[in-house]
C-alpha atoms as a PDB file:
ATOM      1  CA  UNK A   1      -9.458  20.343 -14.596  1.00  0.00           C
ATOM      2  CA  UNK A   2     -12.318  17.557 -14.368  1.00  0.00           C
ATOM      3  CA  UNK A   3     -11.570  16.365 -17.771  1.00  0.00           C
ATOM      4  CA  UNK A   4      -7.515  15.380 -16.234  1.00  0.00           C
ATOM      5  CA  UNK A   5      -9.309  14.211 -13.484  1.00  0.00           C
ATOM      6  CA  UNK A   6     -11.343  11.865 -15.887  1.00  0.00           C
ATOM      7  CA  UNK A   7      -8.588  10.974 -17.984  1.00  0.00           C
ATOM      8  CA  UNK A   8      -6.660   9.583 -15.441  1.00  0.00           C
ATOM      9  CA  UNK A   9      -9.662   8.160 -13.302  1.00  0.00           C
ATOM     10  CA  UNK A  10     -10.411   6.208 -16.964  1.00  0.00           C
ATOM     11  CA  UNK A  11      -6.177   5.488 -17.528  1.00  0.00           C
ATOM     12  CA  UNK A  12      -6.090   3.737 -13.810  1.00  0.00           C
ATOM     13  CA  UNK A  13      -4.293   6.280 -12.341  1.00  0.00           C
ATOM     14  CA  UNK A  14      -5.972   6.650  -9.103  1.00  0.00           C
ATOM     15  CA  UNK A  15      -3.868   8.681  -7.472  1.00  0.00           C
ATOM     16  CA  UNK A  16      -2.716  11.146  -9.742  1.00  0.00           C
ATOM     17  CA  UNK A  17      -7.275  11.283 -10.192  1.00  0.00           C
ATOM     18  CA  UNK A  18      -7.560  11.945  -6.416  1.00  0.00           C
ATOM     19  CA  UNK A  19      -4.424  14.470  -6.218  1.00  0.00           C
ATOM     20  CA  UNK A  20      -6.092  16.111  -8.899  1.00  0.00           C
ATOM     21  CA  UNK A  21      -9.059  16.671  -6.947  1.00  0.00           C
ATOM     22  CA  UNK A  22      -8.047  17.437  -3.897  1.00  0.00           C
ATOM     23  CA  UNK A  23      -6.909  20.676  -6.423  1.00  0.00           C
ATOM     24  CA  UNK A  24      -9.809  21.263  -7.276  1.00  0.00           C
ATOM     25  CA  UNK A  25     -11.440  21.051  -4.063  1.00  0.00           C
ATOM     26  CA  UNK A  26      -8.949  23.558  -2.338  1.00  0.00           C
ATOM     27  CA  UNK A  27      -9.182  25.961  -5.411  1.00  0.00           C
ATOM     28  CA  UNK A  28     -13.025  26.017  -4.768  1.00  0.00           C
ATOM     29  CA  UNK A  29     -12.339  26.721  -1.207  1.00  0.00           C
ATOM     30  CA  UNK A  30     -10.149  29.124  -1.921  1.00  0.00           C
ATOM     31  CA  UNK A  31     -13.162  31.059  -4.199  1.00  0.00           C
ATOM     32  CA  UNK A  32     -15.850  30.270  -1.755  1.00  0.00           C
ATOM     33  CA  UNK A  33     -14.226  31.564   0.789  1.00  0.00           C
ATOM     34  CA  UNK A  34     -13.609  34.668  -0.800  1.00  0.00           C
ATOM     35  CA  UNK A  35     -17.209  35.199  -1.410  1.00  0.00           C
ATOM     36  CA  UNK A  36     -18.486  38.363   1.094  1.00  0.00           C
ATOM     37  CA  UNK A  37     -20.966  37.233   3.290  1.00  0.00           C
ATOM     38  CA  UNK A  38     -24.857  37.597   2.112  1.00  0.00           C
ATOM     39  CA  UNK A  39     -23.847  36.071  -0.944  1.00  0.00           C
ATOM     40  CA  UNK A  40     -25.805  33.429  -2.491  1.00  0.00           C
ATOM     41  CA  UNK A  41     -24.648  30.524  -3.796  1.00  0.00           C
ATOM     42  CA  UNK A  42     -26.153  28.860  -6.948  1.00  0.00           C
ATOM     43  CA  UNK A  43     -25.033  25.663  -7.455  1.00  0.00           C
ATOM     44  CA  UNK A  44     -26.181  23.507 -10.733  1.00  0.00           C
ATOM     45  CA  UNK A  45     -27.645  20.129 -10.628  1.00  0.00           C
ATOM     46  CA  UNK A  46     -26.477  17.701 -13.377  1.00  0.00           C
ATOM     47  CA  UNK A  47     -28.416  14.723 -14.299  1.00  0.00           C
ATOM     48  CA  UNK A  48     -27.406  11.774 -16.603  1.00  0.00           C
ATOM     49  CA  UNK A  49     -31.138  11.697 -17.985  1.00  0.00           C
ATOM     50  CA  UNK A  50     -33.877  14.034 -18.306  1.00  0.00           C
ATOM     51  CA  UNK A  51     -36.299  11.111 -16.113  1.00  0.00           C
ATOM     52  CA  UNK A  52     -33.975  11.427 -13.717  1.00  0.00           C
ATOM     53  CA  UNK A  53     -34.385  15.722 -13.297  1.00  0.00           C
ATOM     54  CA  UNK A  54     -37.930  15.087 -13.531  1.00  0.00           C
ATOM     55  CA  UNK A  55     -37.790  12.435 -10.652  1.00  0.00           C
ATOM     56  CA  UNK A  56     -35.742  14.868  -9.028  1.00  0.00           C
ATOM     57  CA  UNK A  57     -38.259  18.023  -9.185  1.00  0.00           C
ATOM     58  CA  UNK A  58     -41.182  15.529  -8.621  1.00  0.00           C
ATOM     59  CA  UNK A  59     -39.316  14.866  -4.905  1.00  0.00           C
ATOM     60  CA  UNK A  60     -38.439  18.491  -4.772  1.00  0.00           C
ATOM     61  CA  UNK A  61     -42.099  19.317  -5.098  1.00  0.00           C
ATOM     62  CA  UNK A  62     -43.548  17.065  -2.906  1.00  0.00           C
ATOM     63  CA  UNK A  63     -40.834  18.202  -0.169  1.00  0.00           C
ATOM     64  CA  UNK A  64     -42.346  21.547  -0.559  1.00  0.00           C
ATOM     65  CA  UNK A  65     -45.570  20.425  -0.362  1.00  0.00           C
ATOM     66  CA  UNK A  66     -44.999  19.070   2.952  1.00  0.00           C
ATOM     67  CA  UNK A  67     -43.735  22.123   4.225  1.00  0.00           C
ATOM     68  CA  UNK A  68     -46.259  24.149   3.282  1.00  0.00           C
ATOM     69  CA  UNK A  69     -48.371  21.262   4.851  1.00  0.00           C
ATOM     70  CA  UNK A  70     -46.469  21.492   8.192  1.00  0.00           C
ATOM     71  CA  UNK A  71     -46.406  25.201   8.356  1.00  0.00           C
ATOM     72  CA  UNK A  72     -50.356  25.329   8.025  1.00  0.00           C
ATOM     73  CA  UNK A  73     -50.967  22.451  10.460  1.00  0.00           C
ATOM     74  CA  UNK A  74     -48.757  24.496  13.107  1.00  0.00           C
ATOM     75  CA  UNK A  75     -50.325  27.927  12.529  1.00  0.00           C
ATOM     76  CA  UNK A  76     -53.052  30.057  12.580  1.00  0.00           C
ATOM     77  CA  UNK A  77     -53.989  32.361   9.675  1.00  0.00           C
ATOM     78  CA  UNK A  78     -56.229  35.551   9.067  1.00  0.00           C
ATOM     79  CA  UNK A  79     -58.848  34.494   6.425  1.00  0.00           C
ATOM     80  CA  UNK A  80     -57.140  37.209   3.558  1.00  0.00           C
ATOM     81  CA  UNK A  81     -53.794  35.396   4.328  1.00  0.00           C
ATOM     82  CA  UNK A  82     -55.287  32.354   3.679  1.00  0.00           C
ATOM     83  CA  UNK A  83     -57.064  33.082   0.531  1.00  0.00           C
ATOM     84  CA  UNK A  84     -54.023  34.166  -1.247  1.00  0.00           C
ATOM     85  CA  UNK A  85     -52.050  30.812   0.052  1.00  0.00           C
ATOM     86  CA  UNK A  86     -54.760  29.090  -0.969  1.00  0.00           C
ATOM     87  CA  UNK A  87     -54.320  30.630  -4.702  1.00  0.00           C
ATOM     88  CA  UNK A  88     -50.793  30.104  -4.654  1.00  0.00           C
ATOM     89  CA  UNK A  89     -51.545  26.161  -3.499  1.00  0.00           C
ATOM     90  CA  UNK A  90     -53.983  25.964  -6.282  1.00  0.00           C
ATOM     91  CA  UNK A  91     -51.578  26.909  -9.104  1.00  0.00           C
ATOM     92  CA  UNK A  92     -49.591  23.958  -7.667  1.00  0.00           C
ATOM     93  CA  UNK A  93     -51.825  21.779  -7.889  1.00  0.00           C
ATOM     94  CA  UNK A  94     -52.474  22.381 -11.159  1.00  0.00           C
ATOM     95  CA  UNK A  95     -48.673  22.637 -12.576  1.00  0.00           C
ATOM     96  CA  UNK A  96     -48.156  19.308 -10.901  1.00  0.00           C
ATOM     97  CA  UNK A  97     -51.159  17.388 -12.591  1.00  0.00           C
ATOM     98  CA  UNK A  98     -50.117  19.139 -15.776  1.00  0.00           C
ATOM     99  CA  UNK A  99     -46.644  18.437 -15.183  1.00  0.00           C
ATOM    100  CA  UNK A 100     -47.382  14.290 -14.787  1.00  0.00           C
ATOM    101  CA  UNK A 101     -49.917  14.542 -17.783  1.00  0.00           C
ATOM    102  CA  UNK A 102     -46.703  15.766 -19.440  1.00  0.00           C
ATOM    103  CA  UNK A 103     -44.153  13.556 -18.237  1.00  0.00           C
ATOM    104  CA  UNK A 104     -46.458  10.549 -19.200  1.00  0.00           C
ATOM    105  CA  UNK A 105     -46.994  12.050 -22.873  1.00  0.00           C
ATOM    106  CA  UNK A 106     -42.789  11.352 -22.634  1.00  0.00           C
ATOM    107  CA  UNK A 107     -42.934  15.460 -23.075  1.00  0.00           C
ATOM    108  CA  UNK A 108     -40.142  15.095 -20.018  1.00  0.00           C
ATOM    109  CA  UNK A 109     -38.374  18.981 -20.637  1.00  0.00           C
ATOM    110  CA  UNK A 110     -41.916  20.164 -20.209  1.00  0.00           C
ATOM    111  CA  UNK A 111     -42.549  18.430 -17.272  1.00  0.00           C
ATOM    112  CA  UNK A 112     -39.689  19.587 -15.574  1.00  0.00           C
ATOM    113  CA  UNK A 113     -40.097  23.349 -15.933  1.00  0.00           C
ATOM    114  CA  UNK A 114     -44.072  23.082 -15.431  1.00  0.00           C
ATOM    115  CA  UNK A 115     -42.651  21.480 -11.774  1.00  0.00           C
ATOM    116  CA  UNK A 116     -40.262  24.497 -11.401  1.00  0.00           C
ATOM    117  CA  UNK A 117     -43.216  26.717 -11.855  1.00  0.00           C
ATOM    118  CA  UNK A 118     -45.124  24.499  -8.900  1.00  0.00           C
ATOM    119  CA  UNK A 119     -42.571  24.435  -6.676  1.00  0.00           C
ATOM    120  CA  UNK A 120     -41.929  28.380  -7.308  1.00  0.00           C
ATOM    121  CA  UNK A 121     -46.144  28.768  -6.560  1.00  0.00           C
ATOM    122  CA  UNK A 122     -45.618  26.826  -3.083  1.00  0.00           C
ATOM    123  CA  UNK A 123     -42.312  29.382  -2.161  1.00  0.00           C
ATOM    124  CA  UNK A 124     -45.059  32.047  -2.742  1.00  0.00           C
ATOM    125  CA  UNK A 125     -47.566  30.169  -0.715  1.00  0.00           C
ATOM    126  CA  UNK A 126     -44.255  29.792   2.069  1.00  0.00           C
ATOM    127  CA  UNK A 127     -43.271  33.719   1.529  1.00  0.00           C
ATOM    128  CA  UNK A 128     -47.303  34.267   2.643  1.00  0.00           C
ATOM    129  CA  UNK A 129     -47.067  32.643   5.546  1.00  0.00           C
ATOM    130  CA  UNK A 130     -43.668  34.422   6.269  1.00  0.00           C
ATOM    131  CA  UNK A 131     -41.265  31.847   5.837  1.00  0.00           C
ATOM    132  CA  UNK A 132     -38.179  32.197   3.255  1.00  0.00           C
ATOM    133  CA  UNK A 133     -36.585  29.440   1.652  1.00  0.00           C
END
């Protein structure tokens, strides 16, 4: 159905693009809304260039980061807790300086799932500290 909507968006035809849609937009609806509740929804992220995933996870980590950040700042923790956040920060760290050393050796697809793996190692870190993203 995106490919008509394409075709026509590239042949001018605005209008027939935008009816087209709107159809897919209400069938959507129509699916999501047949979901049961407690469902998760995955939704995939498509970028024009691998840079511009990488850029994307980079922002996604730091976000995290500053959670994490936020939640410690705000909160008092027993010593044990704190050790095992502060293993979970410390793989972080790590993916994310191995993940730039990667991204400037152009090894981009690296790069991007080292940064998955660091922002999975500060949802740990969150989990720890009881919070569930």
């Amino acid at each position: 159905m995106l490919d008509l909507v394409k075709y026509q968006s590239d042949a001018e035809e605005y209008d027939k693009a935008n009816l087209s849609l709107y159809k897919v937009y209400g069938l959507k609806k129509q699916l999501l809304e047949k979901l049961e509740h407690e469902k998760i929804i995955i939704y995939d992220l498509m970028f024009d260039t691998p840079g511009e995933e990488y850029d994307y996870m980079l922002k996604r980590n730091q976000h995290y980061q500053l959670m994490v950040d936020k939640v410690l700042m705000e909160n008092t923790f027993s010593k044990q807790t704190l050790d095992q956040i502060n293993v979970f920060l410390g793989l972080s760290r790590a993916a994310t300086i191995e993940a730039r050393l990667q991204e400037a050796d152009n090894q981009i697809d690296q790069a991007v799932k080292i940064l998955n793996q660091s922002i999975s190692d500060l949802s740990n870190a969150l989990k720890v500290m009881g919070i569930r993203i």
